[in-house]
N, C-alpha and C. Protein backbone atom coordinates (compact mmCIF):
# COMPACT_ATOMS: atom_id res chain seq x y z
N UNK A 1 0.84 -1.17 0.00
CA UNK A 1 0.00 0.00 0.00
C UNK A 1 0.89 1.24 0.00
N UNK A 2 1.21 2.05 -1.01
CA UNK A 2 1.21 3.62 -1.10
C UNK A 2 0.52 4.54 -0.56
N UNK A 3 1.16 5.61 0.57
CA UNK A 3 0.62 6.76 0.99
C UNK A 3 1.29 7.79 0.26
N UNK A 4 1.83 7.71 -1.10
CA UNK A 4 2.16 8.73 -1.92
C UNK A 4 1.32 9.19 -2.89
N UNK A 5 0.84 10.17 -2.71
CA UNK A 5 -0.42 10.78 -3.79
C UNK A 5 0.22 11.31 -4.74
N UNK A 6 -0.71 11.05 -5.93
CA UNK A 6 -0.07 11.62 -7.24
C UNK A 6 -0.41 13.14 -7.12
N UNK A 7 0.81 13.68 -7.32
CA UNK A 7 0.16 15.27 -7.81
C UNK A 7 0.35 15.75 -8.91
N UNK A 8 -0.78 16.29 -9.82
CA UNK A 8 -1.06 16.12 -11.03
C UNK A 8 -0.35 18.04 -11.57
N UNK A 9 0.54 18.52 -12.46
CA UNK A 9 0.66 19.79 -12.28
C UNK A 9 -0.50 20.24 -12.81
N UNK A 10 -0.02 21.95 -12.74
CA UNK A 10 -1.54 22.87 -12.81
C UNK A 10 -1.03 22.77 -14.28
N UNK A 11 -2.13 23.20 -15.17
CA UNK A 11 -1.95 23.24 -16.33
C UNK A 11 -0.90 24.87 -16.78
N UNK A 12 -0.36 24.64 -17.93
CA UNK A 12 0.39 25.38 -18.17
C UNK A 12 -0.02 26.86 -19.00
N UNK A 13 0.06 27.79 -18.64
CA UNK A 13 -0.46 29.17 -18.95
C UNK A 13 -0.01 29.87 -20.06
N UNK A 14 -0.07 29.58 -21.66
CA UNK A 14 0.64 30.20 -22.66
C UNK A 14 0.51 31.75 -22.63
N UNK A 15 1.32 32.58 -22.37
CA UNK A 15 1.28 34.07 -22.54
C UNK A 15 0.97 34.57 -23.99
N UNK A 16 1.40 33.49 -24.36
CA UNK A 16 1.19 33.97 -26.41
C UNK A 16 0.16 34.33 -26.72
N UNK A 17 -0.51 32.85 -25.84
CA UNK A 17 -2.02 32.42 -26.32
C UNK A 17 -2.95 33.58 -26.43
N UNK A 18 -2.56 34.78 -25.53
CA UNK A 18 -3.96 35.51 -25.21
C UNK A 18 -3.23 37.03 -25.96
N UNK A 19 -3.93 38.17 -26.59
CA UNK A 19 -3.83 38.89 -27.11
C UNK A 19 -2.98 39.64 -26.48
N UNK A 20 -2.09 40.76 -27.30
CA UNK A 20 -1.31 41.47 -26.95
C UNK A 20 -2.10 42.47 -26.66
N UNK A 21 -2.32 43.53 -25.61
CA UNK A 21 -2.95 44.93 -25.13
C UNK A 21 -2.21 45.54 -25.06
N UNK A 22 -1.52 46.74 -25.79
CA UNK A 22 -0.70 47.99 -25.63
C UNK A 22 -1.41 49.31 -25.46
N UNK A 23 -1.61 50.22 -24.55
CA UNK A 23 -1.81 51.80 -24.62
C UNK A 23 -3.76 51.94 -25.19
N UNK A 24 -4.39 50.41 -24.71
CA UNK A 24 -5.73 50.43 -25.18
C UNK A 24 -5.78 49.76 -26.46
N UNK A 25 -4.87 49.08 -27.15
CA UNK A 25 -4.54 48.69 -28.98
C UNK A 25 -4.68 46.87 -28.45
N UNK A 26 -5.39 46.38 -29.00
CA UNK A 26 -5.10 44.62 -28.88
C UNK A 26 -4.55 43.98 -29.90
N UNK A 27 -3.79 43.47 -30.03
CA UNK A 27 -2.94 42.65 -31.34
C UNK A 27 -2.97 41.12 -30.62
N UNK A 28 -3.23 40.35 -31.92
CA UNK A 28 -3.03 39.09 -31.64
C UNK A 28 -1.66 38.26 -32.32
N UNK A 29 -0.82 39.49 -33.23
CA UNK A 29 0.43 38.81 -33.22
C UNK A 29 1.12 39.84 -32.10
N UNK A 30 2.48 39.11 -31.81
CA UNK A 30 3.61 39.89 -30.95
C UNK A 30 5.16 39.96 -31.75
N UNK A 31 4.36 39.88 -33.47
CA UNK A 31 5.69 40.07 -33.97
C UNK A 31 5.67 41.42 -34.56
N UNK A 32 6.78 42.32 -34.57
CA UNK A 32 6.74 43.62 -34.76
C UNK A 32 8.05 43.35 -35.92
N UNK A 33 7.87 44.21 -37.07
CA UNK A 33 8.44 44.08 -37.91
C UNK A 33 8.66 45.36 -38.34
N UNK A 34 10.22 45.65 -38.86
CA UNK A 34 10.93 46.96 -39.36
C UNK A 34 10.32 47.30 -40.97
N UNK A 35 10.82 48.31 -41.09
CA UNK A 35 10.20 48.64 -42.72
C UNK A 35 11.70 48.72 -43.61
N UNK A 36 12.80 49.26 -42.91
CA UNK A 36 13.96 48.99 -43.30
C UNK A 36 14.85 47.58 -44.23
N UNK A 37 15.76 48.07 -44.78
CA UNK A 37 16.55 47.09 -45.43
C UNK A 37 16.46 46.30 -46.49
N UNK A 38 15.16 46.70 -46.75
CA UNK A 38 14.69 46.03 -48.34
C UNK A 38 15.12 46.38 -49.26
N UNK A 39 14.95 45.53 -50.60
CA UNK A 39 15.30 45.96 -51.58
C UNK A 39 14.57 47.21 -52.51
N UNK A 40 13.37 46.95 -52.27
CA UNK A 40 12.31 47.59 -52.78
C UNK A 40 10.90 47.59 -51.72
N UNK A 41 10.38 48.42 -51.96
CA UNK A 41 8.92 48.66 -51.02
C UNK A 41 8.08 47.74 -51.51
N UNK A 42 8.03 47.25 -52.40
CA UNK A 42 6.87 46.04 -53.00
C UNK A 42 7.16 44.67 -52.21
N UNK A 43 8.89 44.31 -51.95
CA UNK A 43 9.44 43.37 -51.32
C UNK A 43 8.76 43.99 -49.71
N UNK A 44 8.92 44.87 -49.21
CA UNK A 44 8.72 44.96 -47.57
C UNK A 44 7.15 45.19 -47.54
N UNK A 45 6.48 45.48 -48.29
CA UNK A 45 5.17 44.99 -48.32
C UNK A 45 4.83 43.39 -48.19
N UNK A 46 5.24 42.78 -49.21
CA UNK A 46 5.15 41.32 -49.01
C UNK A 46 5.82 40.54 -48.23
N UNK A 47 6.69 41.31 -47.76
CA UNK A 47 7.24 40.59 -46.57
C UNK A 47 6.33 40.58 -44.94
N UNK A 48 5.86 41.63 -44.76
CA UNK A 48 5.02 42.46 -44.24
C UNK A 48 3.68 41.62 -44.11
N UNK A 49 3.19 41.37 -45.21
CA UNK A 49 2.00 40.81 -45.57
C UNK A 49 2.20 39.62 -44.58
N UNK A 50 3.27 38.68 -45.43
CA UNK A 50 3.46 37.21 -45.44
C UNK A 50 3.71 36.71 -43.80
N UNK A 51 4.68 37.86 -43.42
CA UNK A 51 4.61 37.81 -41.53
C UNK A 51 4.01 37.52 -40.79
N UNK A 52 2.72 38.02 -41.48
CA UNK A 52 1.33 38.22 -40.12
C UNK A 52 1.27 39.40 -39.09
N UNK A 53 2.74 40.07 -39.70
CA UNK A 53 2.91 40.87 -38.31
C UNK A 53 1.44 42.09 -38.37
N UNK A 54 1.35 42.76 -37.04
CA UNK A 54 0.15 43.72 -36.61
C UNK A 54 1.10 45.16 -36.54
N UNK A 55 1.92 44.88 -36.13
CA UNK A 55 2.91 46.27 -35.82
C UNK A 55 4.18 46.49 -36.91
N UNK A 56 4.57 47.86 -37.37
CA UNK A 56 5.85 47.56 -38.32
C UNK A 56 5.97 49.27 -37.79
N UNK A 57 7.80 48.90 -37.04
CA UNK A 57 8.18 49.51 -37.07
C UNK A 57 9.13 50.34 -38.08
N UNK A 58 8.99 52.13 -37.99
CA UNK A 58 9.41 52.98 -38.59
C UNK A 58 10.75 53.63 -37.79
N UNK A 59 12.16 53.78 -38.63
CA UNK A 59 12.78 54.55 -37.86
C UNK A 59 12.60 56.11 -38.75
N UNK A 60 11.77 56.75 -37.97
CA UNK A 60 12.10 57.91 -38.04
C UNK A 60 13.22 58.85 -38.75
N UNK A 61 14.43 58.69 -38.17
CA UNK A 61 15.81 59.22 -38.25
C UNK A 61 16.48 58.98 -39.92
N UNK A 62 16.06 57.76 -40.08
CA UNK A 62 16.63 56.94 -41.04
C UNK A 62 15.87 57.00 -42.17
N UNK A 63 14.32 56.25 -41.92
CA UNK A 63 13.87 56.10 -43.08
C UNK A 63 13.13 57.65 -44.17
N UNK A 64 13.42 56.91 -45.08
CA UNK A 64 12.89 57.77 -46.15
C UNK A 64 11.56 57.76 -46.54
N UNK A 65 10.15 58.63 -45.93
CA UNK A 65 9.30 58.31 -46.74
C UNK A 65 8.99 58.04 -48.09
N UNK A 66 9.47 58.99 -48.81
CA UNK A 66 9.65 59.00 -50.47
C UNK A 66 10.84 58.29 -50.73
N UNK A 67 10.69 57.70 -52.14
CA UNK A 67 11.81 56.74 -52.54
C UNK A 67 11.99 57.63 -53.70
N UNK A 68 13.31 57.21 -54.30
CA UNK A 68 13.35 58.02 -55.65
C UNK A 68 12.61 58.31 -56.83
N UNK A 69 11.31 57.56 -57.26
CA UNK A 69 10.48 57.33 -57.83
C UNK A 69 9.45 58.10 -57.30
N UNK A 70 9.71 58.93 -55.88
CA UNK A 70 8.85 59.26 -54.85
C UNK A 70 7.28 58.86 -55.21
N UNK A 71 7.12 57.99 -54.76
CA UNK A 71 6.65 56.77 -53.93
C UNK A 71 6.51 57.04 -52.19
N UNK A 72 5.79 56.83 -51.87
CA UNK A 72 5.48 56.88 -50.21
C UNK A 72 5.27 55.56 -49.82
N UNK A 73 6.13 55.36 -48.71
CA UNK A 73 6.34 54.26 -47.94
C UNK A 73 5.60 53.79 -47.12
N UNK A 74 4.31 55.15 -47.11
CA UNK A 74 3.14 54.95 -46.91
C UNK A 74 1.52 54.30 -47.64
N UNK A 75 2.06 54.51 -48.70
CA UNK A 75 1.41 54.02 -50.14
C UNK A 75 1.87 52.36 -49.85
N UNK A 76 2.26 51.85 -49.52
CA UNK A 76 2.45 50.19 -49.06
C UNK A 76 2.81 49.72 -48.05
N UNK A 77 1.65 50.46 -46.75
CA UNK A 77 1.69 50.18 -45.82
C UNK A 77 0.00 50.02 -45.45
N UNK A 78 -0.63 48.54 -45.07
CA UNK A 78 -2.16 48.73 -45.41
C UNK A 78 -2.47 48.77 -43.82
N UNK A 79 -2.62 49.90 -43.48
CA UNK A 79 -2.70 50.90 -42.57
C UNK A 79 -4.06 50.55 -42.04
N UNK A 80 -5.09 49.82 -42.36
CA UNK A 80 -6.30 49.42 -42.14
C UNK A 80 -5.72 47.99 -41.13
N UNK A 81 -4.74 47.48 -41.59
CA UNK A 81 -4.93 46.08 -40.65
C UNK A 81 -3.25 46.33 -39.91
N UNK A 82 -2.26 47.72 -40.45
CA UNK A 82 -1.28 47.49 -39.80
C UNK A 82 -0.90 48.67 -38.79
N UNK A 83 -0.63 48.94 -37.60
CA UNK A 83 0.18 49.85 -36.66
C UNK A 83 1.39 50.20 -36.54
N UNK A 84 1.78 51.79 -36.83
CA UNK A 84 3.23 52.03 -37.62
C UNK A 84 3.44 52.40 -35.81
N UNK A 85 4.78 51.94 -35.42
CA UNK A 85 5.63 52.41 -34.29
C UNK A 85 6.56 52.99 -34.79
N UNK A 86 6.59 54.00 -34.53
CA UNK A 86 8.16 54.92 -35.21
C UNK A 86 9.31 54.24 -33.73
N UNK A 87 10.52 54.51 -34.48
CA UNK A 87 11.70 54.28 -33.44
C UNK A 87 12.54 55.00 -33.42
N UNK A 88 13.13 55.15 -32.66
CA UNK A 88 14.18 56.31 -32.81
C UNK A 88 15.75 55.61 -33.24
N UNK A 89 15.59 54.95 -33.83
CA UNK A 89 17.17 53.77 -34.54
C UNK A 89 18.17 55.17 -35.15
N UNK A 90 19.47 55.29 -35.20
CA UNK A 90 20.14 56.33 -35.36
C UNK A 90 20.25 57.46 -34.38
N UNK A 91 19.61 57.41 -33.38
CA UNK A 91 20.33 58.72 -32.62
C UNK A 91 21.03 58.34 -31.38
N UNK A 92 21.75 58.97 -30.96
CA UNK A 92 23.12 58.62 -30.25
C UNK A 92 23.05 59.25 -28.81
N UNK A 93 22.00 60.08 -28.41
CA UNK A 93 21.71 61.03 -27.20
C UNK A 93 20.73 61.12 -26.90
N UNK A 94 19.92 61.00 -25.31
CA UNK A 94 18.58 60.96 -24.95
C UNK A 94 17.61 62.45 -25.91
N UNK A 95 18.65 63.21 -25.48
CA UNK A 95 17.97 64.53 -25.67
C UNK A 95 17.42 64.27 -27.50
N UNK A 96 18.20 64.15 -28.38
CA UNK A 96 18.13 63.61 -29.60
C UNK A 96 17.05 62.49 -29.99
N UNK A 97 17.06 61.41 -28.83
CA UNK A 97 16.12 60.52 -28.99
C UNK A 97 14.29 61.14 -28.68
N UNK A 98 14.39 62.19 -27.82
CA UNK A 98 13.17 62.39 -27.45
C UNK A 98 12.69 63.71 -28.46
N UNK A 99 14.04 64.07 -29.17
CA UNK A 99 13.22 65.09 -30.39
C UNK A 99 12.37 64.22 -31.79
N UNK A 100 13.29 62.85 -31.74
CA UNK A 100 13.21 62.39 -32.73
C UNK A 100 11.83 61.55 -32.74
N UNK A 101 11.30 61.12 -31.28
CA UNK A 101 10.33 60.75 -31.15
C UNK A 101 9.06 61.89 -30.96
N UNK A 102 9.19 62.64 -31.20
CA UNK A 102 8.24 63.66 -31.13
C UNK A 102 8.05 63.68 -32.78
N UNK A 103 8.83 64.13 -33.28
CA UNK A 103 8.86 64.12 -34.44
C UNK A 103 7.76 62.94 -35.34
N UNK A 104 8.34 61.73 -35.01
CA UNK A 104 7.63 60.35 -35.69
C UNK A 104 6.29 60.61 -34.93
N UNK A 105 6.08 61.22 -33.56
CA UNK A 105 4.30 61.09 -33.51
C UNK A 105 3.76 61.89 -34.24
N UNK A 106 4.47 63.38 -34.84
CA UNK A 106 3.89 64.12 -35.50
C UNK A 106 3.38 63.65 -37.34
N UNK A 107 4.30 63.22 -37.27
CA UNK A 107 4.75 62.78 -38.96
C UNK A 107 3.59 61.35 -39.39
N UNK A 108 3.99 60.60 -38.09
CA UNK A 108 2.48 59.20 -38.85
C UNK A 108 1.99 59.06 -37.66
């Protein structure tokens, strides 16, 4: 006879599982994706797309809205299902970082 009881664990709690809530915003992905480094804006669109991502971050500092063709980097961004986070990537000083983020809330 055993007086050792089985103890069964608690079930396990996926954090993934349940929606992301930011600043009142719910996303059900938690992948955030740059707009940078592409070859072309048609490529970071479809990359974009193909992700799933909900969020795509903008650096501010860096990126170019207009492309040489000027083209807006906004023009392939479907702004109905995606949330632009500007970043402050390129600046080197708080003081710098908090102009630059003022800036990106003004701008998108």
């Amino acid at each position: 006879m055993s007086y050792v009881k089985e103890v069964k664990p608690a079930p396990a709690i996926d954090p993934a599982a349940a929606p992301l809530a930011i600043a009142g915003r719910t996303f059900t992905s938690r992948l955030f994706v740059g707009t940078g480094k592409y070859k072309t804006m048609e490529l970071m669109r479809d990359a974009l797309d193909a992700s799933g991502c909900e969020v795509v971050t903008v650096a501010v500092r860096r990126e170019r809205l207009y492309n040489e063709q000027g083209k807006s980097l906004l023009e392939f961004l479907d702004l109905s299902r995606l949330t632009i986070l500007p970043n402050t990537a390129g600046c080197f000083s708080a003081e710098d970082a908090v102009r630059v983020a003022r800036l990106g809330r003004e701008i998108l």
